[in-house]
N, C-alpha and C. Protein backbone atom coordinates (compact mmCIF):
# COMPACT_ATOMS: atom_id res chain seq x y z
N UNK A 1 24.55 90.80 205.66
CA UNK A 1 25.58 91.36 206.51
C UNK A 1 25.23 92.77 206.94
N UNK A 2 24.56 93.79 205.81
CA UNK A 2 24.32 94.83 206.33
C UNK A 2 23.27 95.14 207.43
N UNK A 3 22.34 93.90 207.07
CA UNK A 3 20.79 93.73 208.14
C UNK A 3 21.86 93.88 209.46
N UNK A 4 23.00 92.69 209.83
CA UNK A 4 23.30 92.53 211.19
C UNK A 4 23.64 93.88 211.56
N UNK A 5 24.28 94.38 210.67
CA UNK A 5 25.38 95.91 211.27
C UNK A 5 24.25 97.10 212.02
N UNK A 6 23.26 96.69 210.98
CA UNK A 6 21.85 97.76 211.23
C UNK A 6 21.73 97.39 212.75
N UNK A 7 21.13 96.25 213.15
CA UNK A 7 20.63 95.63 214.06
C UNK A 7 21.64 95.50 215.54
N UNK A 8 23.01 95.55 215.10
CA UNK A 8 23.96 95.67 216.26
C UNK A 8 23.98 97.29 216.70
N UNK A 9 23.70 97.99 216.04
CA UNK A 9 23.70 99.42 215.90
C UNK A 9 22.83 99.99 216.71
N UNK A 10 21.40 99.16 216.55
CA UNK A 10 20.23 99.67 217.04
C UNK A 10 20.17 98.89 218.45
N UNK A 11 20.61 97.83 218.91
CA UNK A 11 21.02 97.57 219.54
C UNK A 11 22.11 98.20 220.71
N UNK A 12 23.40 98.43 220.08
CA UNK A 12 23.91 99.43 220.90
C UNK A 12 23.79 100.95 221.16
N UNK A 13 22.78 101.47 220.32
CA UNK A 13 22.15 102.75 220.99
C UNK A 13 21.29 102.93 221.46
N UNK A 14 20.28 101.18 221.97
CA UNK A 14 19.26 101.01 222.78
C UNK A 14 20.09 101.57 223.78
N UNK A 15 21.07 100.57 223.92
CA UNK A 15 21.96 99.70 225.28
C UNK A 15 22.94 101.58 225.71
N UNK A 16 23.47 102.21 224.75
CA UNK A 16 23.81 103.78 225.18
C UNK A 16 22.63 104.90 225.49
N UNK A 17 21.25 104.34 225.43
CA UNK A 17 20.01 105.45 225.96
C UNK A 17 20.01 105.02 227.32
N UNK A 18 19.87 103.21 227.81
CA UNK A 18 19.54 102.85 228.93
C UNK A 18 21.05 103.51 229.90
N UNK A 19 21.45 103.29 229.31
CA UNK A 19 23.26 103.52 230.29
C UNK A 19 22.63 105.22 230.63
N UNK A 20 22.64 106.25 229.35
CA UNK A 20 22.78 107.31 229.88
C UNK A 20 21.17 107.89 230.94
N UNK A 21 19.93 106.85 230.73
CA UNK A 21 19.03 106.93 231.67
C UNK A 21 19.25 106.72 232.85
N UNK A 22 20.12 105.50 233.56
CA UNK A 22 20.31 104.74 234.46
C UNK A 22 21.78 106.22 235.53
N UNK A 23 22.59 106.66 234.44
CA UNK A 23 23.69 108.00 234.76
C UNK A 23 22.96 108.82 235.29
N UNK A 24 21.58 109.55 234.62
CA UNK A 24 20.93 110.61 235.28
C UNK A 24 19.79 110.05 236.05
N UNK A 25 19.95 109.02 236.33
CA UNK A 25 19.01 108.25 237.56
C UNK A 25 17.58 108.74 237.14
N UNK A 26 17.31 108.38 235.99
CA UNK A 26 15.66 108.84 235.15
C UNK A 26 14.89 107.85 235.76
N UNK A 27 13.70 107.71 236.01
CA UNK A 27 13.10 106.45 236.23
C UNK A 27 12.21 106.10 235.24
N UNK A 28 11.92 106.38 234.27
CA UNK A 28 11.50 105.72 232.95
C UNK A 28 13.01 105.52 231.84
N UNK A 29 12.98 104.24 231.90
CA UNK A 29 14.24 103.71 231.38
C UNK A 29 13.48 102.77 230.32
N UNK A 30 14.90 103.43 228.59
CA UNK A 30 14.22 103.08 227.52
C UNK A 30 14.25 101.44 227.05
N UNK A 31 14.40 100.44 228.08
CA UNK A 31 14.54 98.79 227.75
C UNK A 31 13.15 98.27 226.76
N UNK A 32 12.36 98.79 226.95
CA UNK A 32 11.43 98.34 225.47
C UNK A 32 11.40 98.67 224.45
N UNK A 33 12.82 99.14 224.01
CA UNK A 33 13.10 99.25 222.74
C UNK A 33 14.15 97.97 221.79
N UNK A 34 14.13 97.33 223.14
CA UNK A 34 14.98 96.17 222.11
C UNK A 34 14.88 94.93 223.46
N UNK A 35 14.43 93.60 222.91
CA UNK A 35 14.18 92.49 223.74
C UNK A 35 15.23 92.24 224.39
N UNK A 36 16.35 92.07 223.44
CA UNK A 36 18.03 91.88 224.32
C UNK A 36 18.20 93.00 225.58
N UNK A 37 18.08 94.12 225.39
CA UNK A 37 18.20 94.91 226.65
C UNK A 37 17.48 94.42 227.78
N UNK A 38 16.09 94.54 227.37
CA UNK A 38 14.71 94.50 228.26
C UNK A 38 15.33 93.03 228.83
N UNK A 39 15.76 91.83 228.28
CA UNK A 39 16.48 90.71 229.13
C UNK A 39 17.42 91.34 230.32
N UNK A 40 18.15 92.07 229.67
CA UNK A 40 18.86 92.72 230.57
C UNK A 40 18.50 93.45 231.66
N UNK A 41 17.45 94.21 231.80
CA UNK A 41 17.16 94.94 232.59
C UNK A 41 17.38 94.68 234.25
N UNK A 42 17.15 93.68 234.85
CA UNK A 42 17.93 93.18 236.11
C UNK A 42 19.43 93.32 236.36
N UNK A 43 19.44 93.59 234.92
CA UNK A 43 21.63 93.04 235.71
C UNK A 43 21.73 94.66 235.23
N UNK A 44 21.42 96.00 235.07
CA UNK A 44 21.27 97.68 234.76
C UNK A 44 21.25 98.62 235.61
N UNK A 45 20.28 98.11 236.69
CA UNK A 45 20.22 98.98 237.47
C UNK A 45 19.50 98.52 238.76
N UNK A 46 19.33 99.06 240.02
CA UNK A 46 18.90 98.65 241.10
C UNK A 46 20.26 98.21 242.05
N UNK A 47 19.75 97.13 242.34
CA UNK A 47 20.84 96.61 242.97
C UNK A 47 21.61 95.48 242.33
N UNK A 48 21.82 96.44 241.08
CA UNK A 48 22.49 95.18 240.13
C UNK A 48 23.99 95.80 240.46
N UNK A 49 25.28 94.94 240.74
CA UNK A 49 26.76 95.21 240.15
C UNK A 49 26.84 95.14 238.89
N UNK A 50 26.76 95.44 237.78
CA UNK A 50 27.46 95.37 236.91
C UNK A 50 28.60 95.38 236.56
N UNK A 51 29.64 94.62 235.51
CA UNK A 51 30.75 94.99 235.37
C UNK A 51 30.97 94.83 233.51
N UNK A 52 31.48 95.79 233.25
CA UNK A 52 31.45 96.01 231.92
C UNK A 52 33.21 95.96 231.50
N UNK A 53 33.24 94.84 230.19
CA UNK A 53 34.77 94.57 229.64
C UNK A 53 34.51 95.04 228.78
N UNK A 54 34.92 96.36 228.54
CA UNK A 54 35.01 96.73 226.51
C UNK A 54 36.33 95.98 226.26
N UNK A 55 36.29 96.07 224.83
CA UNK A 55 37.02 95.55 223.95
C UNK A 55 37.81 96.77 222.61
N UNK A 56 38.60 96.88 222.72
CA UNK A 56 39.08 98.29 221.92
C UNK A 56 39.86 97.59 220.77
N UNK A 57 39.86 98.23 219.37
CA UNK A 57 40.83 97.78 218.34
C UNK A 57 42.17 98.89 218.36
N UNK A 58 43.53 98.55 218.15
CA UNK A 58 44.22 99.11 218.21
C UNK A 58 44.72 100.49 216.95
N UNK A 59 43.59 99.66 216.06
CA UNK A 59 43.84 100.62 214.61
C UNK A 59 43.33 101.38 214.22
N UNK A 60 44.07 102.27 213.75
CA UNK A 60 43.47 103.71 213.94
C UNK A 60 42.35 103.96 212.56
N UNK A 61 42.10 102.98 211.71
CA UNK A 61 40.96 102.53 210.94
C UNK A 61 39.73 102.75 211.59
N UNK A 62 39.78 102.00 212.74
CA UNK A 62 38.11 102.07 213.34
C UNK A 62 38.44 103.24 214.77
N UNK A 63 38.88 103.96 215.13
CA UNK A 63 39.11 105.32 216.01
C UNK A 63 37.74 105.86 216.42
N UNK A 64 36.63 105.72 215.29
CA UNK A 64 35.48 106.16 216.09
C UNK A 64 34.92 105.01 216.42
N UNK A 65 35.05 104.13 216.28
CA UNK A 65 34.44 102.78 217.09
C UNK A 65 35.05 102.59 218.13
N UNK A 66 36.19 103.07 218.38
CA UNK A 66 37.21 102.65 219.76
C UNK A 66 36.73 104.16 220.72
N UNK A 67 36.67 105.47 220.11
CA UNK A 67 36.04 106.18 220.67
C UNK A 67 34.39 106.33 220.98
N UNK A 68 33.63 105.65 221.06
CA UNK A 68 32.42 105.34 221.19
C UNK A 68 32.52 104.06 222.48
N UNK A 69 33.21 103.29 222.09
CA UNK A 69 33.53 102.07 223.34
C UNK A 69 34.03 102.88 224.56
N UNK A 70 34.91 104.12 224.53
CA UNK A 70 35.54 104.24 225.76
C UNK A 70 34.01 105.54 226.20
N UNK A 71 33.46 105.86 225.22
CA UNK A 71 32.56 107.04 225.89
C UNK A 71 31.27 106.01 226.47
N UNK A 72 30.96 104.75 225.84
CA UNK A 72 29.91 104.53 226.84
C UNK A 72 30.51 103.34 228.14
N UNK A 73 32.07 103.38 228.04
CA UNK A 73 32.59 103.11 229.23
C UNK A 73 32.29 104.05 230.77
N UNK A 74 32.98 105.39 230.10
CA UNK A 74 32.92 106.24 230.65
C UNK A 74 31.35 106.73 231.14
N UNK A 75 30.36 106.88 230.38
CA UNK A 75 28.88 107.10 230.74
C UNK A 75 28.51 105.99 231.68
N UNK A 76 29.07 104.60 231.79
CA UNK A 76 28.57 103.80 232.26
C UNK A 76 29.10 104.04 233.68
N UNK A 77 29.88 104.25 233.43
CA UNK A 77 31.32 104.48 235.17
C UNK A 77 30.29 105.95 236.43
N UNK A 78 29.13 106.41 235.69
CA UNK A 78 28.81 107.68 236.21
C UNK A 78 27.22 107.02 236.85
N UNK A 79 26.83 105.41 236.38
CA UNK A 79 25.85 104.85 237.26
C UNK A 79 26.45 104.88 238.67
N UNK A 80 25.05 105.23 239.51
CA UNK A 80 24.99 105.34 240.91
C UNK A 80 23.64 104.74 241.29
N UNK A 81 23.40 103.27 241.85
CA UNK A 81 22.48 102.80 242.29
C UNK A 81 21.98 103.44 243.56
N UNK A 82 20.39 103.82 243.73
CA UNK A 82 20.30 104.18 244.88
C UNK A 82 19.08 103.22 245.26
């Protein structure tokens, strides 16, 4: 169980480097750091739409997990395809 948590982790701070690369319109973008992204990479940036559904918990138990969901909402909302 702890392997997955590791691995969702590293995973979503692949997936929060590419977001904040793709925000400051970098053109070396970090997708070879994790295969699931690098799949992704078409639907990220270019002339991709993306549309992103977070999912928020209401309890104030997990508050930095619900604050982390709305900040790479928000980082994501600041992509500008050119």
């Amino acid at each position: 169980m702890i392997d997955l948590r590791v691995h969702i982790n590293q995973l979503l701070s692949t997936l929060c480097n590419v977001i904040g690369a793709l925000s400051c319109q970098q053109h070396h973008l970090p997708y070879v750091h994790s295969n699931l992204i690098y799949f992704l990479k078409n639907n990220l940036g270019d002339d991709a739409k993306t549309f992103m559904l977070p999912t928020i918990n209401p309890l104030s138990t997990v508050i930095d997990e619900t604050i982390d969901t709305l900040s790479y909402v928000n980082l994501a909302s600041t992509i500008i395809n050119v």
